[in-house]
Protein backbone atom coordinates (compact mmCIF):
# COMPACT_ATOMS: atom_id res chain seq x y z
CA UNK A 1 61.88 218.70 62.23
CA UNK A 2 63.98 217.39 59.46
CA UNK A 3 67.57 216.97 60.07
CA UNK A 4 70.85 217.46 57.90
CA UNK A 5 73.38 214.50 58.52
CA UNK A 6 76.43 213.43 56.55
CA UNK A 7 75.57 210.01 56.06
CA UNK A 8 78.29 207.24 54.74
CA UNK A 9 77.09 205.15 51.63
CA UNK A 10 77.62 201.27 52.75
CA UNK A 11 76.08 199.78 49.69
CA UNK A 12 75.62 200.60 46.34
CA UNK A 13 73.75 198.14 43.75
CA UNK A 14 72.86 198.60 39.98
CA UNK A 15 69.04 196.85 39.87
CA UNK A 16 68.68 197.47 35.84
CA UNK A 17 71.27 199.76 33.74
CA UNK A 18 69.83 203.05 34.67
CA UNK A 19 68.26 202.20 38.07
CA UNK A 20 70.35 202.08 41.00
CA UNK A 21 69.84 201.01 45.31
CA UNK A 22 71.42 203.11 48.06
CA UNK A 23 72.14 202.18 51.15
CA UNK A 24 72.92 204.83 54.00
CA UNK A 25 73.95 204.86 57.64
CA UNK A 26 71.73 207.74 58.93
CA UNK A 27 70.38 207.11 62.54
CA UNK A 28 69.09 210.27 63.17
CA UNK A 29 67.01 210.40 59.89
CA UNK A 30 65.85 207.27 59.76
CA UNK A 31 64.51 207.52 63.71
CA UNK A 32 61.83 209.88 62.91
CA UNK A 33 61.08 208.81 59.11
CA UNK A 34 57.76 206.87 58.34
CA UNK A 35 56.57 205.69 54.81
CA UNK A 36 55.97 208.19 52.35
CA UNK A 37 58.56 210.46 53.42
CA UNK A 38 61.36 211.52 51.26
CA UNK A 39 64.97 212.68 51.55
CA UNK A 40 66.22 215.68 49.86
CA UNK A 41 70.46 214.83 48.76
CA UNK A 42 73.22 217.37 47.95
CA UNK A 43 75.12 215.26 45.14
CA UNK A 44 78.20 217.51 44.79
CA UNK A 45 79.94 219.91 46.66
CA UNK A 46 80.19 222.14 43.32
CA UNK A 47 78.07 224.93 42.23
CA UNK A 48 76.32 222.78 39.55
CA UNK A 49 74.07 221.00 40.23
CA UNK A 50 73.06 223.46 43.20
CA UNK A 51 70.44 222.09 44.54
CA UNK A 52 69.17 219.02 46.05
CA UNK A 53 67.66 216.20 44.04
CA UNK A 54 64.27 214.61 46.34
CA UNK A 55 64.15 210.77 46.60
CA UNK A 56 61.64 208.74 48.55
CA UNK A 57 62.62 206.21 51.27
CA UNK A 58 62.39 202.85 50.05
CA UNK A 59 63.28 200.43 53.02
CA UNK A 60 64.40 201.51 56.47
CA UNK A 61 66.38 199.52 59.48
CA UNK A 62 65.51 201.34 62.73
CA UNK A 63 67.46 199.26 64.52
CA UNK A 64 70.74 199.68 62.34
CA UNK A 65 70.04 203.31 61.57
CA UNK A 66 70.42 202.09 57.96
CA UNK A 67 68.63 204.43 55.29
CA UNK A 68 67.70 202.53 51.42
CA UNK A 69 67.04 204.57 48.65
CA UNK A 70 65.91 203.90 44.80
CA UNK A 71 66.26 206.08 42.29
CA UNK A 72 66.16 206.07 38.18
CA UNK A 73 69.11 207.96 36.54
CA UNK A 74 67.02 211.14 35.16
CA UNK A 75 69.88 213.85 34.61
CA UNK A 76 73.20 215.39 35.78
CA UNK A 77 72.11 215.42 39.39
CA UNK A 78 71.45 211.50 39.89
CA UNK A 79 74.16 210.52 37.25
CA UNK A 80 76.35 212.04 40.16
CA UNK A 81 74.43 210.27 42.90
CA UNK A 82 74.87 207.00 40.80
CA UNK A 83 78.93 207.25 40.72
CA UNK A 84 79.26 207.53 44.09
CA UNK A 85 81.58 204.87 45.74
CA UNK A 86 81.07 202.72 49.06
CA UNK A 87 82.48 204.69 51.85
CA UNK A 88 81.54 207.90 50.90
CA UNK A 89 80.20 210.45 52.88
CA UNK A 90 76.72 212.09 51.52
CA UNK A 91 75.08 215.27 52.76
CA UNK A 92 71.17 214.44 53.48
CA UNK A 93 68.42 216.45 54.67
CA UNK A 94 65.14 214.52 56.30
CA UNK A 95 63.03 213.14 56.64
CA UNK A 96 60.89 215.47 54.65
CA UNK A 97 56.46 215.78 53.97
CA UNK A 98 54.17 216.10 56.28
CA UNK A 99 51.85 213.85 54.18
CA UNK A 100 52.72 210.17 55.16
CA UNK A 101 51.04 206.82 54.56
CA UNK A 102 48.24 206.48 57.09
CA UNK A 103 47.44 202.75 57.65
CA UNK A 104 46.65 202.05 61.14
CA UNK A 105 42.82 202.18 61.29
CA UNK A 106 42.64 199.66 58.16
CA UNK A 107 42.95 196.27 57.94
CA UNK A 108 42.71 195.23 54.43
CA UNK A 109 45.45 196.90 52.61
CA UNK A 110 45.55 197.67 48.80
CA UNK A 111 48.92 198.69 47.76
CA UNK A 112 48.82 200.09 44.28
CA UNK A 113 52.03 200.88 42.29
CA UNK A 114 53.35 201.49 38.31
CA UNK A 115 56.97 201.89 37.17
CA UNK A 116 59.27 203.97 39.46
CA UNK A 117 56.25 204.68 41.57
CA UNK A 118 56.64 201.19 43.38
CA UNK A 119 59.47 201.93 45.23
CA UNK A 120 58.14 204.39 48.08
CA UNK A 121 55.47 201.47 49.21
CA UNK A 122 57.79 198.80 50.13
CA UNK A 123 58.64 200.12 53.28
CA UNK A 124 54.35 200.89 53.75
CA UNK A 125 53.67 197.25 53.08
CA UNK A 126 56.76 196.21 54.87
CA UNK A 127 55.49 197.62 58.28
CA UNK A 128 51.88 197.40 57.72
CA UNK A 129 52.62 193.37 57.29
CA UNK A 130 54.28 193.17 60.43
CA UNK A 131 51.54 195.02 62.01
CA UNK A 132 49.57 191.65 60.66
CA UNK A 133 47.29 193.64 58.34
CA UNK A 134 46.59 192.23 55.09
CA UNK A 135 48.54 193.45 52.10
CA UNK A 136 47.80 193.21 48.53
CA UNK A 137 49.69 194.41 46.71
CA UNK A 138 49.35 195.15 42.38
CA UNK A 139 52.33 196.62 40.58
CA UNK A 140 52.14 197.78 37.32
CA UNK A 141 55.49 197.96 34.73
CA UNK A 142 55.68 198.74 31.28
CA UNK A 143 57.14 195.52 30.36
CA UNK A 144 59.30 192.94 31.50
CA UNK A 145 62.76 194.90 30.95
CA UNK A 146 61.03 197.35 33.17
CA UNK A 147 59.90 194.87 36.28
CA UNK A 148 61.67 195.68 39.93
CA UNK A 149 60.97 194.25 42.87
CA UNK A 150 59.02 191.21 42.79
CA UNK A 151 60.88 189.28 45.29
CA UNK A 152 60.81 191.92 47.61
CA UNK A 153 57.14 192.78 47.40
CA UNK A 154 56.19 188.84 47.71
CA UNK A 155 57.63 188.79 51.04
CA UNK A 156 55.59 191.43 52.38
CA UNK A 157 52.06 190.75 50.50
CA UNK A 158 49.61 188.55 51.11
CA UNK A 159 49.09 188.34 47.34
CA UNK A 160 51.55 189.98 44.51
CA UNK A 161 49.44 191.07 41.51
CA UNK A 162 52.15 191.77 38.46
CA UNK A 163 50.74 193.36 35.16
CA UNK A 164 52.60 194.45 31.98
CA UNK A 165 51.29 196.52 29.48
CA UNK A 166 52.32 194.02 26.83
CA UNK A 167 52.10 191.15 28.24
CA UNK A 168 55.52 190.22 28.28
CA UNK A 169 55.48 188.93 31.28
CA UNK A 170 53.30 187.82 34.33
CA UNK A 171 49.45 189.27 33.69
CA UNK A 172 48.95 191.15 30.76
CA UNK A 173 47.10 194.47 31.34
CA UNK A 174 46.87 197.16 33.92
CA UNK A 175 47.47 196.42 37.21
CA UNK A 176 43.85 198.87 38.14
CA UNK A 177 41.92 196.32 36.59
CA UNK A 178 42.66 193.61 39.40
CA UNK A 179 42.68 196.50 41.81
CA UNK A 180 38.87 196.71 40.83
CA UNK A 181 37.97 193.26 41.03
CA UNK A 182 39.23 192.87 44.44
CA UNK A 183 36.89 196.02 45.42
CA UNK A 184 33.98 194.73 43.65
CA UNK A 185 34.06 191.72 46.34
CA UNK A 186 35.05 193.31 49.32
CA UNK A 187 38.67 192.50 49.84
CA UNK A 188 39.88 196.00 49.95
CA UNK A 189 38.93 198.61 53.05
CA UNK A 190 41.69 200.95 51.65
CA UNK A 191 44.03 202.29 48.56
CA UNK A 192 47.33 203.85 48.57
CA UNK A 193 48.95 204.83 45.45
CA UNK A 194 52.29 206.07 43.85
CA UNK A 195 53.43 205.99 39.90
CA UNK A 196 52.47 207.67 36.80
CA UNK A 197 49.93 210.39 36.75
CA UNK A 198 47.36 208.54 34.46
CA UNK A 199 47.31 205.94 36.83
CA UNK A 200 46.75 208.04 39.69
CA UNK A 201 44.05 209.99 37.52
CA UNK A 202 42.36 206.17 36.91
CA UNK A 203 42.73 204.98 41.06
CA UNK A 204 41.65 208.44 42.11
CA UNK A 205 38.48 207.97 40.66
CA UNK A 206 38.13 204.39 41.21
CA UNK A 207 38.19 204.93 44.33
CA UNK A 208 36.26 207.67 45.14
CA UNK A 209 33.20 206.08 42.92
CA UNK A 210 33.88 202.85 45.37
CA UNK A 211 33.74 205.06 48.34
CA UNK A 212 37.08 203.42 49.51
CA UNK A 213 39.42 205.76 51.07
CA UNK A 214 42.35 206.99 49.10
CA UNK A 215 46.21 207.94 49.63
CA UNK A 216 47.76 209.02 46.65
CA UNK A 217 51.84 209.98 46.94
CA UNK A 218 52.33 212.52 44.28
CA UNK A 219 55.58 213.69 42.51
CA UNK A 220 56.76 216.64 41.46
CA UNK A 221 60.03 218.58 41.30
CA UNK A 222 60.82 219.39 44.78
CA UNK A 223 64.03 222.01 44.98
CA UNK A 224 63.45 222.92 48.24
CA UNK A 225 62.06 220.03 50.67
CA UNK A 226 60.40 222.70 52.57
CA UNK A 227 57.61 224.93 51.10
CA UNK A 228 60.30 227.83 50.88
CA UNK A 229 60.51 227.88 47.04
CA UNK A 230 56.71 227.17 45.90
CA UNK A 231 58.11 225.09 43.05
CA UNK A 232 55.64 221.92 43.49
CA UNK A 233 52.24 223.49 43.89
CA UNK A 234 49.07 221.06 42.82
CA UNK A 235 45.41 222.32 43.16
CA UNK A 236 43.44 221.60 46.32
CA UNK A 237 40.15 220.19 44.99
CA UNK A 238 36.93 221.93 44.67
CA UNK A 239 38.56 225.09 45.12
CA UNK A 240 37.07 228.09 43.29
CA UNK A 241 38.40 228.41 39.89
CA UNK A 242 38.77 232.57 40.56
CA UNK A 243 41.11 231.90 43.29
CA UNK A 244 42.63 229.03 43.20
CA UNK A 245 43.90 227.70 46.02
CA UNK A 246 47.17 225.11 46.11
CA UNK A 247 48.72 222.72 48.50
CA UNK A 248 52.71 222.31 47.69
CA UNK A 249 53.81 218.32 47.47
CA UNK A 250 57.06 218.51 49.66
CA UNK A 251 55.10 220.32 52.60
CA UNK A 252 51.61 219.02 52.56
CA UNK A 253 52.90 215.80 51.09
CA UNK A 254 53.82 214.33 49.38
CA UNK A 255 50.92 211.69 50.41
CA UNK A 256 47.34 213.25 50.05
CA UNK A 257 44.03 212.08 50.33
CA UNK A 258 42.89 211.50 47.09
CA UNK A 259 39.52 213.72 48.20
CA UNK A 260 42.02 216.81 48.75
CA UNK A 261 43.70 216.80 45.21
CA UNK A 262 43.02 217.69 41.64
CA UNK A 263 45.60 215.86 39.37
């Protein structure tokens, strides 16, 4: 069950100008959290914005009880969030989804991310490295202005695949396209996705024409955190287009099988 806690912010640290890290002590969340899950935050004690903005976890320290967080600076909610100061303390809810990263039974890990959509999958190919599965990892950004992480995810990979759409840095191209190649000769037993819907769309079917099983974290606008408001319903697949039939992201996910979704 998801808990509320008033966690204190211990670190706060601007990665690009409208991208910002979180660190928060939250023992009781972060004991039950696994990758994939989210946190749902109450930025302001004031009327507006009312409700909670949903952010992924993005590195955890069990032993610390320490809670990291990324988020991009969207709107009024998570302008709030970013002025925050060290010390203060921030009402949480989590961890949230049913729908986590499911890793264990693999060995050969393909870790496929674009844009914002990379930060939920550190903490999945932090702990499946230190499980001593192999982790490659491909991480798609717009350009280089746009690039996060690097560092971080060439700690925890076996080998860091970096595209950019312009080729303004590191490979030029998509980040799928090296995704593919590494299927084609065999070094890739699983997928698991997060980022931009086209991308998604393009590993989705990728990988169920390889026949290589799938996790896809999806994103929508989560009010709630708990099924209660209905507000992130996406189609279950192959269901009949009379009745359609929907799983919502915050409850069932927000990590499907890419079999179980039409996107």
């Amino acid at each position: 069950m998801p808990k509320k806690e008033l966690a204190k912010l211990l670190k706060k640290e601007q990665l690009k100008p409208d991208i910002f890290k979180i660190s928060l002590e939250a023992p009781e969340i972060v004991a039950d959290a696994k990758p994939g899950n989210f946190i749902e935050i109450r930025v302001t004690n004031q009327i507006e914005p009312f409700l909670r903005r949903p952010i992924s976890i993005y590195n955890m320290d069990k032993e610390k009880g320490i809670l990291e967080m990324i988020f991009q600076v969207k709107g009024k909610g998570t302008k709030i969030l970013s002025e925050k100061k060290e010390g203060e303390m921030i009402d949480i809810l989590g961890p949230l989804g049913f729908g986590t990263f499911e890793y264990k039974s693999y060995n050969n890990l393909a870790i496929i991310g674009g844009g914002i959509g990379v930060f939920p999958l550190y903490e999945l190919a932090k702990e499946a490295k230190a499980e001593n599965k192999k982790v490659n990892t491909y991480l798609g950004f717009r350009s280089e202005e746009f690039v996060v992480l690097e560092d971080e995810f060439k700690k925890m990979s076996d080998e860091l695949i970096l595209t950019t759409d312009d080729g303004s840095y590191a490979k030029k191209g998509f980040a799928i396209n090296y995704l593919e190649k590494d299927i084609e000769e065999g070094k890739v037993d699983s997928i698991y996705a997060c980022g931009p819907l086209p991308m998604l769309k393009a590993v989705q079917k990728l990988a169920i024409e390889k026949e290589i099983p799938c996790q896809i974290s999806l994103e929508e606008k989560m009010a709630c955190g708990m099924g209660d408001c209905l507000g992130c319903a996406v189609k279950k697949a192959e269901s009949p287009k009379e009745q359609p039939e929907y799983w919502h992201v915050c409850k069932a996910g927000p990590v499907f099988n890419a079999k179980e979704v039409e996107i």
